[in-house]
Structure formats: structure tokens, C-alpha cells
Protein backbone atom coordinates (compact mmCIF):
# COMPACT_ATOMS: atom_id res chain seq x y z
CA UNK A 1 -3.33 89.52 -73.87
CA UNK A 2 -5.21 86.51 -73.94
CA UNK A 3 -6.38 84.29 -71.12
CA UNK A 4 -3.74 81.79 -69.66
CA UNK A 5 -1.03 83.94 -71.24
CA UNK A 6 1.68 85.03 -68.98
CA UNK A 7 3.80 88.30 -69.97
CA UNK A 8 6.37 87.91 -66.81
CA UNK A 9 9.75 87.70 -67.89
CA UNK A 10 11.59 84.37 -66.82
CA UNK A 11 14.94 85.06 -64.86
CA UNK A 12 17.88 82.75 -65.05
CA UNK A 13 20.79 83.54 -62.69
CA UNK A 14 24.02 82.86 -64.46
CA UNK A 15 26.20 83.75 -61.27
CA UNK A 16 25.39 84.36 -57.67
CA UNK A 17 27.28 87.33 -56.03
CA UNK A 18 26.20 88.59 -52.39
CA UNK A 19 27.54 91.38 -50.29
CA UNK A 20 29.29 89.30 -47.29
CA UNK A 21 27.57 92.71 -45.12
CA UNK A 22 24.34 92.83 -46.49
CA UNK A 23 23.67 88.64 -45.81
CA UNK A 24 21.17 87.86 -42.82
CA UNK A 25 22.18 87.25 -39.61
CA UNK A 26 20.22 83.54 -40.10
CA UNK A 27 22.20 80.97 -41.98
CA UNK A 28 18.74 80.46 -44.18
CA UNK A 29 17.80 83.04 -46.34
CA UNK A 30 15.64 83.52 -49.84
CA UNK A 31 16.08 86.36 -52.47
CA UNK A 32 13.15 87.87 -54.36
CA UNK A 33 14.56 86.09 -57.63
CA UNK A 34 14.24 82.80 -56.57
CA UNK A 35 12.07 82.61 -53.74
CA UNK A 36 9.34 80.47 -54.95
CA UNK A 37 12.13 77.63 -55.96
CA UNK A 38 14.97 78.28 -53.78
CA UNK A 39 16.38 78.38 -50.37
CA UNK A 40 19.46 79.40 -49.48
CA UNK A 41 21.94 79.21 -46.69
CA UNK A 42 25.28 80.13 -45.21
CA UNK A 43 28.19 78.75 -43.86
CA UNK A 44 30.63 80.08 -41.61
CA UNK A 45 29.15 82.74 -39.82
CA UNK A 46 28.42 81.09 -36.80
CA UNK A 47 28.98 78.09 -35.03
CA UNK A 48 28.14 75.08 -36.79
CA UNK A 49 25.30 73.79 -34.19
CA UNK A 50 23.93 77.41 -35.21
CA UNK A 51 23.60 77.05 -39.36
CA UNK A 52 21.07 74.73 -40.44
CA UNK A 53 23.35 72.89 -43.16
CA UNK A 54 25.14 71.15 -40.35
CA UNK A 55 21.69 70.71 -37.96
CA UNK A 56 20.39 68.95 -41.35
CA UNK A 57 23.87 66.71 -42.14
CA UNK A 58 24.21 65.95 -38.23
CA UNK A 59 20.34 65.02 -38.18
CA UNK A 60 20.98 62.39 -40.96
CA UNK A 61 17.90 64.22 -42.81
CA UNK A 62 17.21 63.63 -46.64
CA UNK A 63 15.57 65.36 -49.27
CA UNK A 64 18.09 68.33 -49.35
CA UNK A 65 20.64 68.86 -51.56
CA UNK A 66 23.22 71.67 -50.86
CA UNK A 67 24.87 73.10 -53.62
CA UNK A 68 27.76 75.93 -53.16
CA UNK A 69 26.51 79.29 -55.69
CA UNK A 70 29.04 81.59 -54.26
CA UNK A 71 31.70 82.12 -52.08
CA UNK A 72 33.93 85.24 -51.19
């Protein structure tokens, strides 16, 4: 292989799909897959003042867009 030349293989989720008992107990979380682009978090677990998508929206901070990937 020649310098500069990268033989990893890309990965492209198509569909997320979690086991609801195998999530963290925090409500912000990162899987191997897409851990140097991606941060993830949960909903409904906890009381809101406890997740960090509400501490964010209540805060008024910006810069962070939430997306839903999956839901059971």
C-alpha cells in the first residue's frame, strides 16, 4: 500500500436499531461506528431536567441539531 492510502472500509448506517436494555443509563451516548462524527442521545428515560436535549432547548443553546434515528 502506498503512502497516504487508506484501506479502512467506510461505514454508512442505513437504519439505526438499539436494544431499549442495552442503552446507557446517560441520555448522551456514542457508538463505535460513529463516534468520531456523532453524538447521540435519549429521550424519555428520565426526567426531562435530567436528558441533555431538554437542558440544551431550555438553555436557548445553538449549534445542535437533534435529529430522531430511531425509536421503539
Amino acid at each position: 500500500m502506498g503512502a497516504g492510502q487508506d484501506n479502512r472500509v467506510k461505514i454508512r448506517i442505513v437504519r439505526y436499531a438499539f436494544k431499549s436494555n442495552r442503552l446507557p443509563e446517560s441520555s448522551i451516548f456514542k457508538i463505535p461506528e460513529t463516534a468520531k462524527g456523532e453524538v447521540l442521545t435519549i429521550e424519555g428515560r428520565h426526567g426531562p431536567e435530567d436528558e441533555f436535549k431538554f437542558r440544551v432547548e431550555s438553555s436557548k443553546l445553538k449549534g445542535l441539531r437533534f435529529d430522531e434515528l430511531w425509536s421503539d
